[in-house]
C-alpha atoms as a PDB file:
ATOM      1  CA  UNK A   1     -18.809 -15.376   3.871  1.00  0.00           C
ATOM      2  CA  UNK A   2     -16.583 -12.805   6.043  1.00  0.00           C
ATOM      3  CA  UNK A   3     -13.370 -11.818   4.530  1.00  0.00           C
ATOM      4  CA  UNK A   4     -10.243 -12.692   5.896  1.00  0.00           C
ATOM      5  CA  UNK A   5      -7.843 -10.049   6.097  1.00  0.00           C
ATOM      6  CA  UNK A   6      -4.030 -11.290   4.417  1.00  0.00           C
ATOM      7  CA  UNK A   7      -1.243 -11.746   6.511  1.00  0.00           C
ATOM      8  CA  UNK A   8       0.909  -8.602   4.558  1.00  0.00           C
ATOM      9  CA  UNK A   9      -1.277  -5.954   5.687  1.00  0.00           C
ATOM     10  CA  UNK A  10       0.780  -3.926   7.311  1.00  0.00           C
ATOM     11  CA  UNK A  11       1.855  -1.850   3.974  1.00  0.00           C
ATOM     12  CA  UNK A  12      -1.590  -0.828   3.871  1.00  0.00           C
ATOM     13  CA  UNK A  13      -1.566   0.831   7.543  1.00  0.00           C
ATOM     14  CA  UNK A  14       1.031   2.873   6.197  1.00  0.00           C
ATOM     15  CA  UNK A  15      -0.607   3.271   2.984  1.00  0.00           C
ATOM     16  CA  UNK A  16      -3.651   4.749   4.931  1.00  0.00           C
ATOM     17  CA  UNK A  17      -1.777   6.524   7.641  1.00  0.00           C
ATOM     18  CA  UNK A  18       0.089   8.171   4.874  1.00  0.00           C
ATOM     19  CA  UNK A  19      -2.935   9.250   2.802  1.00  0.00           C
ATOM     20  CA  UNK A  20      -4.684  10.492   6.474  1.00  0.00           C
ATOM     21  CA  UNK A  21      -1.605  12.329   7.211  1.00  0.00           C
ATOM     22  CA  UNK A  22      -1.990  14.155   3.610  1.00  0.00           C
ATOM     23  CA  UNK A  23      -5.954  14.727   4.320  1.00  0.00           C
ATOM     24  CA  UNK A  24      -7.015  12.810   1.353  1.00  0.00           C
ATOM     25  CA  UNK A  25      -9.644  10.437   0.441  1.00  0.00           C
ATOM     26  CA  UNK A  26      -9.877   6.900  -1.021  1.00  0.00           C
ATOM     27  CA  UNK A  27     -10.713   8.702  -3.859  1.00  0.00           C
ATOM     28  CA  UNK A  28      -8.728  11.128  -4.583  1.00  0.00           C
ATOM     29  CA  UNK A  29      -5.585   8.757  -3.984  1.00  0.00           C
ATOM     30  CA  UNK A  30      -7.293   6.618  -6.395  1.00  0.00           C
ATOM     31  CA  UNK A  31      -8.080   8.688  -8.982  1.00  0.00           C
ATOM     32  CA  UNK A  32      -3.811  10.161  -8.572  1.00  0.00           C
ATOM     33  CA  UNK A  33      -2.764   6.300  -9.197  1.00  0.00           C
ATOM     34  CA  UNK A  34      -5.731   5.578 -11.785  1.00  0.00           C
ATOM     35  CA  UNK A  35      -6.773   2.734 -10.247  1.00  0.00           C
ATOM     36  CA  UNK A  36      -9.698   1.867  -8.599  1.00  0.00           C
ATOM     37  CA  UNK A  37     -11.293   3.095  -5.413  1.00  0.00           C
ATOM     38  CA  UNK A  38     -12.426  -0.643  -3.948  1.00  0.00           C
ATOM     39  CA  UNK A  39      -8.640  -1.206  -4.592  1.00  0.00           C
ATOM     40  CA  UNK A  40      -7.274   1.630  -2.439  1.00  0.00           C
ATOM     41  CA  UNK A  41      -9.857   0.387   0.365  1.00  0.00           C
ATOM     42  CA  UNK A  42      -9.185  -3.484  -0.292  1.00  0.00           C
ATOM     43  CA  UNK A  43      -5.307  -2.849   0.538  1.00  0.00           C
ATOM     44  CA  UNK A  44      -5.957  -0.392   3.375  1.00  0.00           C
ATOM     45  CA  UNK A  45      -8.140  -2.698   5.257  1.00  0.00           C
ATOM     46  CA  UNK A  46      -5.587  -5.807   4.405  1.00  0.00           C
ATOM     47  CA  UNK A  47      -8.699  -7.557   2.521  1.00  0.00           C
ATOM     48  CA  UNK A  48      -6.195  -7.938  -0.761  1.00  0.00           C
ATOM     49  CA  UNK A  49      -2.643  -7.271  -0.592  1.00  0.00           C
ATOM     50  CA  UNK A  50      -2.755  -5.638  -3.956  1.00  0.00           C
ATOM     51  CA  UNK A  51      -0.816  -6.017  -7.152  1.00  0.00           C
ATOM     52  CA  UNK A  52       2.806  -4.819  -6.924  1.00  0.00           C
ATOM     53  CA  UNK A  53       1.972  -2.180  -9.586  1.00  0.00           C
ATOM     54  CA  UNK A  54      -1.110  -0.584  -7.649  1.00  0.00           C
ATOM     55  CA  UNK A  55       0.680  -0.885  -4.572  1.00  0.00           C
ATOM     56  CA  UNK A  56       3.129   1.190  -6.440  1.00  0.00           C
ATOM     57  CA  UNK A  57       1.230   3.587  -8.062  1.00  0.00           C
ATOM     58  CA  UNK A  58      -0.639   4.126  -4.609  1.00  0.00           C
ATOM     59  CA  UNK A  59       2.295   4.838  -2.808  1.00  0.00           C
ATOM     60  CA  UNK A  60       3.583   7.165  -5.644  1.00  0.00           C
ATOM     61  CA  UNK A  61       0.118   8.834  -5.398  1.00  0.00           C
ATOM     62  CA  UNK A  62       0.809   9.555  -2.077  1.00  0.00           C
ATOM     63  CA  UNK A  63       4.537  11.347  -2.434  1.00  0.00           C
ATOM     64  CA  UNK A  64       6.174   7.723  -1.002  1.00  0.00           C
ATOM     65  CA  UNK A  65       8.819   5.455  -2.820  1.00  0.00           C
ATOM     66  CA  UNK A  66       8.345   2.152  -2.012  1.00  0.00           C
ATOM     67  CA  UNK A  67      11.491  -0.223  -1.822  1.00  0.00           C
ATOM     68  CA  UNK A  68      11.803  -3.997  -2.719  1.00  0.00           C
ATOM     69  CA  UNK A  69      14.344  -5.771  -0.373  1.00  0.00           C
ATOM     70  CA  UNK A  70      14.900  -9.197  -0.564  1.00  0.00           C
ATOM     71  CA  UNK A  71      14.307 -11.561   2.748  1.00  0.00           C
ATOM     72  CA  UNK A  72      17.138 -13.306   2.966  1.00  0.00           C
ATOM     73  CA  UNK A  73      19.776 -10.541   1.841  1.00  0.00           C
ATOM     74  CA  UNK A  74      22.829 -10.935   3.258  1.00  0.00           C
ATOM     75  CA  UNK A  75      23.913  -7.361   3.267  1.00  0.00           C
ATOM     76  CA  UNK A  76      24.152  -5.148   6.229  1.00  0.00           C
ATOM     77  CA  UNK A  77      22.779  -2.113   4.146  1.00  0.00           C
ATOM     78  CA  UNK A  78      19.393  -4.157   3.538  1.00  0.00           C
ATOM     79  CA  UNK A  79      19.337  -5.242   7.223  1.00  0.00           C
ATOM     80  CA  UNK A  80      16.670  -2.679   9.058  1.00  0.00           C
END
């Protein structure tokens, strides 16, 4: 059975094109945000869309903060 990627991918472009821009590895971004190498890769390719926690601890591997908006904030300042 072929995977399906899931529809909020897109995090883990810039998860990867962060971690390329840095020259690391799956691994060594994994082993920074203790958490598993198939999890780094999973969330890169857009096969899992990842825990919020790993997604977290990726991203803070990687010298990123990661910001929770809300969709249907009526702000301006969350408006991008």
């Amino acid at each position: 059975m072929k995977s399906k990627r899931v529809k909020s991918s897109w995090y883990g472009e810039v998860m990867r094109d962060l971690r390329l821009s840095r020259g690391l590895t799956q691994s060594d971004v994994a082993r920074v945000a203790k958490v598993d190498v198939d999890t780094v890769g999973r969330i890169e390719t857009g096969l899992s869309s990842g825990r919020f926690d790993f997604v977290e601890k990726i991203f803070n591997a990687l010298d990123h903060d990661i910001e929770v908006v809300p969709i249907d904030a009526k702000s301006e300042s969350y408006k991008r």
